[in-house]
N, C-alpha and C. Protein backbone atom coordinates (compact mmCIF):
# COMPACT_ATOMS: atom_id res chain seq x y z
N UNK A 1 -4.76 -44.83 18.54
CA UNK A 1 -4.20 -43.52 18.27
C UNK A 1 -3.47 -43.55 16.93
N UNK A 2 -4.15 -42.34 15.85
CA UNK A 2 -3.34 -42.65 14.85
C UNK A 2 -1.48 -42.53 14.49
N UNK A 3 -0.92 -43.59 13.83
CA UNK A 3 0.60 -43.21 14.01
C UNK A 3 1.52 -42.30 12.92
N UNK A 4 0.61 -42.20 11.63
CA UNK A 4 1.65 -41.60 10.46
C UNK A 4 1.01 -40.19 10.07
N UNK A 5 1.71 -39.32 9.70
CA UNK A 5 0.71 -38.20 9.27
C UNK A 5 -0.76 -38.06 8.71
N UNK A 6 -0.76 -39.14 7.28
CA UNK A 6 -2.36 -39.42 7.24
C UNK A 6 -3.41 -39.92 7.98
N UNK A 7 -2.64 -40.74 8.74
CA UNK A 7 -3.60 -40.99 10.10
C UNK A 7 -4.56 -40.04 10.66
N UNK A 8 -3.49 -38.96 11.16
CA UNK A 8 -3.48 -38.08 12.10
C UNK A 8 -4.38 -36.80 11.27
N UNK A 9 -4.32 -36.61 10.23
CA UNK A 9 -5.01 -35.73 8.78
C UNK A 9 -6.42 -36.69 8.82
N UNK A 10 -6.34 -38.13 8.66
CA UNK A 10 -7.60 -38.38 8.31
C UNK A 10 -8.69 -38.17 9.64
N UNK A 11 -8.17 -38.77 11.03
CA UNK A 11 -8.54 -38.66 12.34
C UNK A 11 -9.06 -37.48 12.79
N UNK A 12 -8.26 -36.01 12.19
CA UNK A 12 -8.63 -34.78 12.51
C UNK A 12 -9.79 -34.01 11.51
N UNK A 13 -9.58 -34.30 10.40
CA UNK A 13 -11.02 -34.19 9.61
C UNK A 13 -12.07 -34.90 10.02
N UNK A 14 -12.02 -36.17 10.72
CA UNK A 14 -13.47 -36.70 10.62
C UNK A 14 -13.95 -36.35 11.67
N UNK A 15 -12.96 -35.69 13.04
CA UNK A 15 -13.85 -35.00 14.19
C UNK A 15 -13.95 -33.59 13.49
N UNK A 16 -13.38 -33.09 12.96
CA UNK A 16 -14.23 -31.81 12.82
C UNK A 16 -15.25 -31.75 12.00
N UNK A 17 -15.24 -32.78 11.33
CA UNK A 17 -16.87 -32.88 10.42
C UNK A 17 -17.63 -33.51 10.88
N UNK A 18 -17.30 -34.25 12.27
CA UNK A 18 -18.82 -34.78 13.43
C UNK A 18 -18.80 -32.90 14.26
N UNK A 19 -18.09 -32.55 14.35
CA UNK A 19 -17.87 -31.20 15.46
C UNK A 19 -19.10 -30.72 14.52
N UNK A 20 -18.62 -30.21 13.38
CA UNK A 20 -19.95 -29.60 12.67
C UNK A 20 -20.82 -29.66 12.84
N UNK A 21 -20.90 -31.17 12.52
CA UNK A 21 -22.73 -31.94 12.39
C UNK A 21 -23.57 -31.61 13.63
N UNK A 22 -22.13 -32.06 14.66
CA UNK A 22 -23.27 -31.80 15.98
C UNK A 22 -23.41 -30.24 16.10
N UNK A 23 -22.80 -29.69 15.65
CA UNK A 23 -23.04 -27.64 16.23
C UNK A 23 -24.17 -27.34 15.45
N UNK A 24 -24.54 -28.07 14.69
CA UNK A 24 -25.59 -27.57 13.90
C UNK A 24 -26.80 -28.13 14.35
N UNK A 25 -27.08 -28.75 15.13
CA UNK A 25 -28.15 -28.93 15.88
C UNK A 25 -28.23 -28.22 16.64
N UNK A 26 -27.66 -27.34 17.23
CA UNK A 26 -27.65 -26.47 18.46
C UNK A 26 -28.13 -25.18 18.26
N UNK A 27 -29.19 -24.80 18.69
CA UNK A 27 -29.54 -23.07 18.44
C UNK A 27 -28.42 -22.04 18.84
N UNK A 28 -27.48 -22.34 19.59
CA UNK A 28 -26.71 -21.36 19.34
C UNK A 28 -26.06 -20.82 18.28
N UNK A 29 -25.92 -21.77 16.99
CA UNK A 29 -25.36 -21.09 16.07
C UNK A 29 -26.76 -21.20 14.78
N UNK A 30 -26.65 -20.48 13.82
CA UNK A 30 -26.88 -20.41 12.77
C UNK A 30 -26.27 -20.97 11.49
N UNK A 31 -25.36 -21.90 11.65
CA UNK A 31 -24.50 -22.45 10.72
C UNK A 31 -23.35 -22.42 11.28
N UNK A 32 -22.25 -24.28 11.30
CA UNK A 32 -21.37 -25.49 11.46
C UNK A 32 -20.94 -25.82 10.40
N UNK A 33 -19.54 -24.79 9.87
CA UNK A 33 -19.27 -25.70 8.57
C UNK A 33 -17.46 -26.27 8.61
N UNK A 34 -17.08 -26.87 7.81
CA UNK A 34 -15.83 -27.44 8.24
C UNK A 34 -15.33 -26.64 6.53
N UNK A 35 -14.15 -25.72 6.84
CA UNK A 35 -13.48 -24.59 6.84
C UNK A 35 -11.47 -25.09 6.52
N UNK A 36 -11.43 -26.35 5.93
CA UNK A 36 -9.51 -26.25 5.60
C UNK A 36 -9.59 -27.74 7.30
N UNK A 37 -8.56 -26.71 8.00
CA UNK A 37 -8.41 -27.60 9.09
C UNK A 37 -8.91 -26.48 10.14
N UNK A 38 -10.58 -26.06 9.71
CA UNK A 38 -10.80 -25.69 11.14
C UNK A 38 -12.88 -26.00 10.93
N UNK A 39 -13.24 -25.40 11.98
CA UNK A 39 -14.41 -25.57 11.58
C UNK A 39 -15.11 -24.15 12.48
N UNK A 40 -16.14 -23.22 11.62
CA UNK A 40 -16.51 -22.06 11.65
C UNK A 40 -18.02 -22.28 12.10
N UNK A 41 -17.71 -21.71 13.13
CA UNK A 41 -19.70 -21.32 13.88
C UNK A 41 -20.35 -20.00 13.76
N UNK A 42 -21.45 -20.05 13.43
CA UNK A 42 -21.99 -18.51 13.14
C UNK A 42 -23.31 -18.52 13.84
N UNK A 43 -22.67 -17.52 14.97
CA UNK A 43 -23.83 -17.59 16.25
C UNK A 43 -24.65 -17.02 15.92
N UNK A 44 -26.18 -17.87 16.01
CA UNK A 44 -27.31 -16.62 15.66
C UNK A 44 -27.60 -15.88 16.96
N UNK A 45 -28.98 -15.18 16.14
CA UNK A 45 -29.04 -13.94 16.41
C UNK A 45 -28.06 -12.92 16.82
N UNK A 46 -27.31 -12.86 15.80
CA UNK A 46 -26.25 -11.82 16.26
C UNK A 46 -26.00 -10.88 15.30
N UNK A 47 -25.91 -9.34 15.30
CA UNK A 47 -26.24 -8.68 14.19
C UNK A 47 -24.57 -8.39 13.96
N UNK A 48 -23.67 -8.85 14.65
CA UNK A 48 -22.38 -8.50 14.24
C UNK A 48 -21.76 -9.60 13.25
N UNK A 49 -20.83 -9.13 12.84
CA UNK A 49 -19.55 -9.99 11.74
C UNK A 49 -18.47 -10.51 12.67
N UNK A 50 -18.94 -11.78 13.08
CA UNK A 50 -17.98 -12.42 13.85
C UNK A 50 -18.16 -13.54 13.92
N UNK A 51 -17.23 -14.95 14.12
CA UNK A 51 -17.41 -16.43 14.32
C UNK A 51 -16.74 -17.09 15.45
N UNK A 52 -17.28 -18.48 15.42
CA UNK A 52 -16.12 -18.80 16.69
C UNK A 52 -15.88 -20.51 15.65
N UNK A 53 -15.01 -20.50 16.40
CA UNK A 53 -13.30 -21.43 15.54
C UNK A 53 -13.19 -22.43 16.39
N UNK A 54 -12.77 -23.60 15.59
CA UNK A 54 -11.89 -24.41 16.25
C UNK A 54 -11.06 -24.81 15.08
N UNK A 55 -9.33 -24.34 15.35
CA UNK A 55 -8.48 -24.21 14.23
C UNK A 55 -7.37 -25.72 14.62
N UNK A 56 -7.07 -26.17 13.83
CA UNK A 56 -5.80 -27.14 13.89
C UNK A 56 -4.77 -26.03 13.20
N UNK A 57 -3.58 -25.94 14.58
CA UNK A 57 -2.60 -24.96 13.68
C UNK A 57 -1.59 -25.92 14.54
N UNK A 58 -0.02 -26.35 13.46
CA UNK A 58 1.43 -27.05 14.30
C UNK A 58 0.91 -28.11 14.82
N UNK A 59 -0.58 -29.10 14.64
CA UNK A 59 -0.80 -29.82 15.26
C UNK A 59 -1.45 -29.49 16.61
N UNK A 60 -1.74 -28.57 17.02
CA UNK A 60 -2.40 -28.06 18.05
C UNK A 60 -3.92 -27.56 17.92
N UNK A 61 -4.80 -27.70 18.77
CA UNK A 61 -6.13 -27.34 18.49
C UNK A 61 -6.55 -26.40 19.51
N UNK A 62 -6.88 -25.20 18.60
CA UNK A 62 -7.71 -24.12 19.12
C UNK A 62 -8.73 -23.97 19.17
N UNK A 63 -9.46 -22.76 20.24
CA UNK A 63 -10.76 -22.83 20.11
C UNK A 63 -10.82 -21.13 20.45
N UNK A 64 -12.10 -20.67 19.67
CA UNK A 64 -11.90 -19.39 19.61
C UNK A 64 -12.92 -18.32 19.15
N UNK A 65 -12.78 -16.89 18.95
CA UNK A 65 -13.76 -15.71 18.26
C UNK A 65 -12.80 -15.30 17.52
N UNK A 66 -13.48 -14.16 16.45
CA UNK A 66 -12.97 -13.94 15.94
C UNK A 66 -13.63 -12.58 14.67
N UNK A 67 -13.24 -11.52 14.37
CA UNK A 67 -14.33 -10.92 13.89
C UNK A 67 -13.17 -9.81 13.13
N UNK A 68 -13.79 -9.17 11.93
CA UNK A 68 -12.92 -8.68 11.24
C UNK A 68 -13.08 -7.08 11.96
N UNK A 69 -13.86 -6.86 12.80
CA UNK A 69 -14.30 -5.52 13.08
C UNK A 69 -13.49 -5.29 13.96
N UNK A 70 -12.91 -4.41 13.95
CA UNK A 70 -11.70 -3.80 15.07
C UNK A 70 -12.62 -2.74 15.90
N UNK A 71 -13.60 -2.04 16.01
CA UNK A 71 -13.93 -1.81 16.98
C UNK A 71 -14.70 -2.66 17.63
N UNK A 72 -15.57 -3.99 17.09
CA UNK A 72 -15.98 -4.64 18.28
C UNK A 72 -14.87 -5.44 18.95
N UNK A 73 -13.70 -5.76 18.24
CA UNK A 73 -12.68 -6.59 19.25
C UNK A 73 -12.17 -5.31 20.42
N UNK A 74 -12.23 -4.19 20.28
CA UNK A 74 -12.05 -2.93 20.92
C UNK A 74 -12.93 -3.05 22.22
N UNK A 75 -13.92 -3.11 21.49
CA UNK A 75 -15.43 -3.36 22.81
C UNK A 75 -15.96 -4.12 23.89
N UNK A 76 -15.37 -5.17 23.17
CA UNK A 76 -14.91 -6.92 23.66
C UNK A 76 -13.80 -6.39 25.01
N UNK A 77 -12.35 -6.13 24.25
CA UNK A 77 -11.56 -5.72 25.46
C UNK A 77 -11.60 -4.76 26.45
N UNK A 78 -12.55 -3.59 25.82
CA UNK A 78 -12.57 -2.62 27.05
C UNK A 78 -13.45 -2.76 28.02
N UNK A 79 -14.05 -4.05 27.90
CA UNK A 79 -15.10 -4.25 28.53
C UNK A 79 -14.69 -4.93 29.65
N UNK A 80 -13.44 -6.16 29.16
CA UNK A 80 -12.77 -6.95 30.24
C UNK A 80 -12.00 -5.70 31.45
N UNK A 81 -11.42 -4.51 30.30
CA UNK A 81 -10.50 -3.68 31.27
C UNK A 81 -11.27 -3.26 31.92
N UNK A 82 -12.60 -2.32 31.69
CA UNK A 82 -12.76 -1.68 32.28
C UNK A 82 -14.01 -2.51 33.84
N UNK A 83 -14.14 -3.71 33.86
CA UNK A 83 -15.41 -4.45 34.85
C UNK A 83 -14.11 -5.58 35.50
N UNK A 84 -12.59 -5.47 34.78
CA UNK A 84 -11.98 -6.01 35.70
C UNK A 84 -11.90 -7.59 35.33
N UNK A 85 -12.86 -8.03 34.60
CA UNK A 85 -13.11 -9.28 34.54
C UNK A 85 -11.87 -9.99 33.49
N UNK A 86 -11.27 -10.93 33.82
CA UNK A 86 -10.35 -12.05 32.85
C UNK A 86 -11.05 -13.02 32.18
N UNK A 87 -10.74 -12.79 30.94
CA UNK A 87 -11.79 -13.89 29.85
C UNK A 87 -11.49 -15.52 30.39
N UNK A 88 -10.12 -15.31 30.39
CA UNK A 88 -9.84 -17.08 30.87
C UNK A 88 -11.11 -17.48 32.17
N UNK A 89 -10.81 -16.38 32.89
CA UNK A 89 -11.78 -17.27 34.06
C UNK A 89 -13.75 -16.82 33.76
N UNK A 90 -13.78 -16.27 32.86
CA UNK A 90 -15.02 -16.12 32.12
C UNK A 90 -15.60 -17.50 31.71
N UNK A 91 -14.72 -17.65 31.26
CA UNK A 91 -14.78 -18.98 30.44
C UNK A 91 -14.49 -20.29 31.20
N UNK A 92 -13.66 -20.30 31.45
CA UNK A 92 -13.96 -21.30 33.44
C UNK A 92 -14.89 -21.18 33.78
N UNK A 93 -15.83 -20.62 33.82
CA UNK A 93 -17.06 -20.20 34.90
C UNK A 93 -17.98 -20.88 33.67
N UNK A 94 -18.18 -20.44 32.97
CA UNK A 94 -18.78 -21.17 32.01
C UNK A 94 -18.64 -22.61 31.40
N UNK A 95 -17.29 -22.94 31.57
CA UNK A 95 -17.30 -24.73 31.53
C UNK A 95 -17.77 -25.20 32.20
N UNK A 96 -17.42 -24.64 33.87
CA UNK A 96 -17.48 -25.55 35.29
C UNK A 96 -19.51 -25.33 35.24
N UNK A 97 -20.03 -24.43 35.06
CA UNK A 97 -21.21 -24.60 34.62
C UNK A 97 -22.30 -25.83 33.99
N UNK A 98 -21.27 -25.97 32.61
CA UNK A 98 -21.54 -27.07 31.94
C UNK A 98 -20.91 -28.67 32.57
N UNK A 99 -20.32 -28.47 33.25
CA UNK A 99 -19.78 -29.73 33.95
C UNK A 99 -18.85 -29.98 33.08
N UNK A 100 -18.08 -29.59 32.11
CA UNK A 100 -17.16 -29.86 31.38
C UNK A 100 -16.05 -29.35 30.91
N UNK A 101 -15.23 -29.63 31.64
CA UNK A 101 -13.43 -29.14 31.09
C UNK A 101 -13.20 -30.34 29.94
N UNK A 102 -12.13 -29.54 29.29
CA UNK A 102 -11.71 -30.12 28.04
C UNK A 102 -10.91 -31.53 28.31
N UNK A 103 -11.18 -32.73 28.09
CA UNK A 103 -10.42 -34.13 28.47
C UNK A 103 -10.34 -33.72 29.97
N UNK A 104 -10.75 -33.05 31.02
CA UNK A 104 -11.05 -32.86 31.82
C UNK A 104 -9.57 -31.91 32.53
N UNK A 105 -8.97 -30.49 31.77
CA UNK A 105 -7.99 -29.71 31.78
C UNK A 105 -8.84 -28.54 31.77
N UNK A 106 -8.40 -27.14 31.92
CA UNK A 106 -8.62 -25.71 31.81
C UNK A 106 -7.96 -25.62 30.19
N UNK A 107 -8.51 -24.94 29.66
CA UNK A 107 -7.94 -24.13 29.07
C UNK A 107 -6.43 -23.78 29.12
N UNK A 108 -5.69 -23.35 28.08
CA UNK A 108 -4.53 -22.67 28.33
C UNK A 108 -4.83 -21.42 28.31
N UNK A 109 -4.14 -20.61 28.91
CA UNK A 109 -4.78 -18.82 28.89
C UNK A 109 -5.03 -18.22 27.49
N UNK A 110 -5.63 -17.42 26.91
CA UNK A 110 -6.50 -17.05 25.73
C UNK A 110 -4.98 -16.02 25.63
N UNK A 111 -5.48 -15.46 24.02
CA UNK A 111 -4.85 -14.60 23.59
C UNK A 111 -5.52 -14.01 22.86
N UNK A 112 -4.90 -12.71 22.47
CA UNK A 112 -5.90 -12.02 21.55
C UNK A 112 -5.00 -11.43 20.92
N UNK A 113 -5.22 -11.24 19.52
CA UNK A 113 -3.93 -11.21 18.64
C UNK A 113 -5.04 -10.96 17.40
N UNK A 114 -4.26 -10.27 16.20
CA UNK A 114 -5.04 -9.97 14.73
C UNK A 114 -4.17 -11.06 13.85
N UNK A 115 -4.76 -11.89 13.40
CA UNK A 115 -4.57 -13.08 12.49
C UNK A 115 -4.09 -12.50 11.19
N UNK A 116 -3.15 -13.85 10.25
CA UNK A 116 -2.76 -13.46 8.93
C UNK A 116 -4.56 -13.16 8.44
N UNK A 117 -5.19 -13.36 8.32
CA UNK A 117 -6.81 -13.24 7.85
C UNK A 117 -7.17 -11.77 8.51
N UNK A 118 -6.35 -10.85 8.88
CA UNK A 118 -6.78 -10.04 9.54
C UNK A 118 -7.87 -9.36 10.23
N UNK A 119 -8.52 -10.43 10.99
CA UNK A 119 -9.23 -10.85 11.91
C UNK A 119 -8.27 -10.51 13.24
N UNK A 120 -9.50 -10.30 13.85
CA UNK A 120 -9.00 -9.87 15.58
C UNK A 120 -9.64 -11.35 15.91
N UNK A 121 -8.60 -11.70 17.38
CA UNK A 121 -8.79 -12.72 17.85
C UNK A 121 -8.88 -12.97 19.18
N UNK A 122 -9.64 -13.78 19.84
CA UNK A 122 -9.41 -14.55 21.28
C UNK A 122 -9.76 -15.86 21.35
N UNK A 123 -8.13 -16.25 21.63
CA UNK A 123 -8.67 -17.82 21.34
C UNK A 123 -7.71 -18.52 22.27
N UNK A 124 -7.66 -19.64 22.68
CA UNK A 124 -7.24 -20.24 23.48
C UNK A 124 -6.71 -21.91 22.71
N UNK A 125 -5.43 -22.17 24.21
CA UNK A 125 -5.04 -23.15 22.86
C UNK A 125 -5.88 -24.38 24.24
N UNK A 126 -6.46 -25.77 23.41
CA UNK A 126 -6.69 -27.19 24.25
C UNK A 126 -5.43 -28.32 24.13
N UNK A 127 -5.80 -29.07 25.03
CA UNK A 127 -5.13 -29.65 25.59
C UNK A 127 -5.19 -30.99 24.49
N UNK A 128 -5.67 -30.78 23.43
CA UNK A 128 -5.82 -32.25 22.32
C UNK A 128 -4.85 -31.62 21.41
N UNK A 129 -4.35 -32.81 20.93
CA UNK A 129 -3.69 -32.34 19.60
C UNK A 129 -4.46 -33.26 18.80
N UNK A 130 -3.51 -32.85 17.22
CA UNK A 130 -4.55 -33.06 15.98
C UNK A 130 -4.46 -34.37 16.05
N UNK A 131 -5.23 -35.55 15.60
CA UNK A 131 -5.23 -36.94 15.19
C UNK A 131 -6.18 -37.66 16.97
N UNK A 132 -5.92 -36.66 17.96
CA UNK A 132 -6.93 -37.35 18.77
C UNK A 132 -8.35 -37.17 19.08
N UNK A 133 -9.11 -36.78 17.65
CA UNK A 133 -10.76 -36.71 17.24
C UNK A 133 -10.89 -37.73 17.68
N UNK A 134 -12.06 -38.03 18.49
CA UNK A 134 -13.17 -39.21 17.81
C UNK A 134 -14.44 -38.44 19.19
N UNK A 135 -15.84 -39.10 18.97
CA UNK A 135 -16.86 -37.72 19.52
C UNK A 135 -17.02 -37.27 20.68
N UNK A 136 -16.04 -37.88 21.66
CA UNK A 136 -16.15 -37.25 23.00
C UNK A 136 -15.31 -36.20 22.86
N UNK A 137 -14.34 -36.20 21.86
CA UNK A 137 -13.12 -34.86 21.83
C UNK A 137 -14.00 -34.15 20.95
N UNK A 138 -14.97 -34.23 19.98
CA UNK A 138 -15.68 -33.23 19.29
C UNK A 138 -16.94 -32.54 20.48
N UNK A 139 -17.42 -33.15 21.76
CA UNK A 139 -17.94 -33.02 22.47
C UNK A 139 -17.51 -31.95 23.53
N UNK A 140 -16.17 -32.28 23.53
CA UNK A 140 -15.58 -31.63 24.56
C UNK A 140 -14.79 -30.33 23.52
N UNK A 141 -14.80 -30.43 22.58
CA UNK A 141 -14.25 -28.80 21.81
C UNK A 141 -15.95 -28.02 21.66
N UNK A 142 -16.99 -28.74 21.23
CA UNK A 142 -18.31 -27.97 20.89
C UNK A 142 -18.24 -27.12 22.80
N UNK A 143 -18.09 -27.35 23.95
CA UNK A 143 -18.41 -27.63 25.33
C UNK A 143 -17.65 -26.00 25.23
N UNK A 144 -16.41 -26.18 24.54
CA UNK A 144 -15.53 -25.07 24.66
C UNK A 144 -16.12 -23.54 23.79
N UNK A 145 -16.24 -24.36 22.55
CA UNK A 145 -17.08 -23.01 21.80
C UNK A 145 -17.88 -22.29 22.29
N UNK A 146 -19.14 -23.43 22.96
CA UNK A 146 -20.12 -22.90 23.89
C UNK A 146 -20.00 -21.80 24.96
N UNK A 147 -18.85 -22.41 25.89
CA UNK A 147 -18.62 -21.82 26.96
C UNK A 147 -17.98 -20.11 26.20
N UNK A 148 -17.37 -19.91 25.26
CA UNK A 148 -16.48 -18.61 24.57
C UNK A 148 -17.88 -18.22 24.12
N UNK A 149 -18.86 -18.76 23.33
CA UNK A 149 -20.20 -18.10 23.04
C UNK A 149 -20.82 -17.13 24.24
N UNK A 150 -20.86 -17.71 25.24
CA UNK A 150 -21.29 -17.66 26.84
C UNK A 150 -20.97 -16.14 27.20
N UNK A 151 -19.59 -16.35 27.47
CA UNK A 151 -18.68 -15.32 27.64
C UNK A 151 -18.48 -14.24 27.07
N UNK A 152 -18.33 -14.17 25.92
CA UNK A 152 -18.24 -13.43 24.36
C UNK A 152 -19.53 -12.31 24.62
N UNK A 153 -20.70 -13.44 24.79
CA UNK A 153 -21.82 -12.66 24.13
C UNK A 153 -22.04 -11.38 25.47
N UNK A 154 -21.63 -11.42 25.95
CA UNK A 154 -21.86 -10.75 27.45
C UNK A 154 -20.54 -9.55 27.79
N UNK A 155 -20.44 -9.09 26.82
CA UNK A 155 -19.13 -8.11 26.58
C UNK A 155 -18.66 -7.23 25.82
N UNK A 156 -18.66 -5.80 25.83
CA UNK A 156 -18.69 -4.75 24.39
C UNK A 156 -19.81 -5.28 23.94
N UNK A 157 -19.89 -4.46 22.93
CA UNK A 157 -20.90 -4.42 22.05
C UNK A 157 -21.87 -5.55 21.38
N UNK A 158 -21.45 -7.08 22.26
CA UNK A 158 -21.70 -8.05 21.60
C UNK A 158 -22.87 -8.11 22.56
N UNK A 159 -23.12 -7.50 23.38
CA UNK A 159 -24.03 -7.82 24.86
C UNK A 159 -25.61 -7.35 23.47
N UNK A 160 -26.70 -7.94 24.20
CA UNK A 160 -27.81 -7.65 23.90
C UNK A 160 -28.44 -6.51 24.64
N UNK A 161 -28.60 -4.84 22.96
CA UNK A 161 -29.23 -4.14 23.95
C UNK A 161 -30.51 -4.41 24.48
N UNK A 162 -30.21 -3.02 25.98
CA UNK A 162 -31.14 -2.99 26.94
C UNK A 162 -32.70 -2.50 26.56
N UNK A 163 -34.00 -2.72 26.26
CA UNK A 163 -34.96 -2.00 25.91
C UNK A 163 -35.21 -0.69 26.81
């Protein structure tokens, strides 16, 4: 475990630049790039302006959506209000699916909030902090993206229309 700040800086860059590598094999996105201290997924086939995140913020690691469009974050939520459904356990349903909780924890409950980037948000905080990368923790944050992809795509306006 790394012990001094560069440690913990060098440890957290090199999982998010395996996090990348591996998201980019994955058809769910269209492009895995490593982004400051976060790393940005761009789900294909999707005709909207939106990404999903995994941010190092205070040493804490998030995982998340995110889209500058205020009516699809609108669409997104009225969708939870109005079918009743809670994203947290959306997204539960979708880990326990994959057989994979994070270091083997839930989630902390999501939030949704408009970022200094003024971006609308839902993101949730994990149970890793920064400096404990190495590829089962890049395994288990891609597990998380996935599962918010899952969820996400199935809500407001993000749903695939009906023919």
């Amino acid at each position: 475990m790394p012990q001094n700040t560069e440690e913990i800086e060098l440890a957290t860059r090199e999982m998010l630049s395996h996090l990348a590598s591996i998201a980019k094999d994955r058809s769910e996105f269209a492009d895995a790039r490593v982004d400051g201290p976060r790393v940005i997924f761009d789900p294909a086939d999707c005709e909207h302006e939106c990404d999903y995140r995994v941010e190092v913020e205070d040493d804490v690691i998030w995982v998340g959506w995110s889209t500058p469009d205020r009516y699809l974050s609108q669409s997104v939520e009225a969708d939870l209000v109005y079918t009743g459904d809670d994203i947290d356990d959306l997204i539960d349903e979708e880990l326990a699916d994959q057989e994979s909780w994070v270091l083997g924890e839930r989630l902390a409950p999501s939030e949704h909030l408009r970022n200094e980037e003024k971006r609308f948000v839902f993101r949730s905080k994990t149970p890793i902090q920064a400096g404990q990368g190495n590829d089962e923790t890049a395994a288990h944050l891609l597990a998380a993206i996935l599962a918010y992809d899952l969820a996400i795509r199935q809500l407001g306006d993000m749903k695939e229309e009906e023919d």
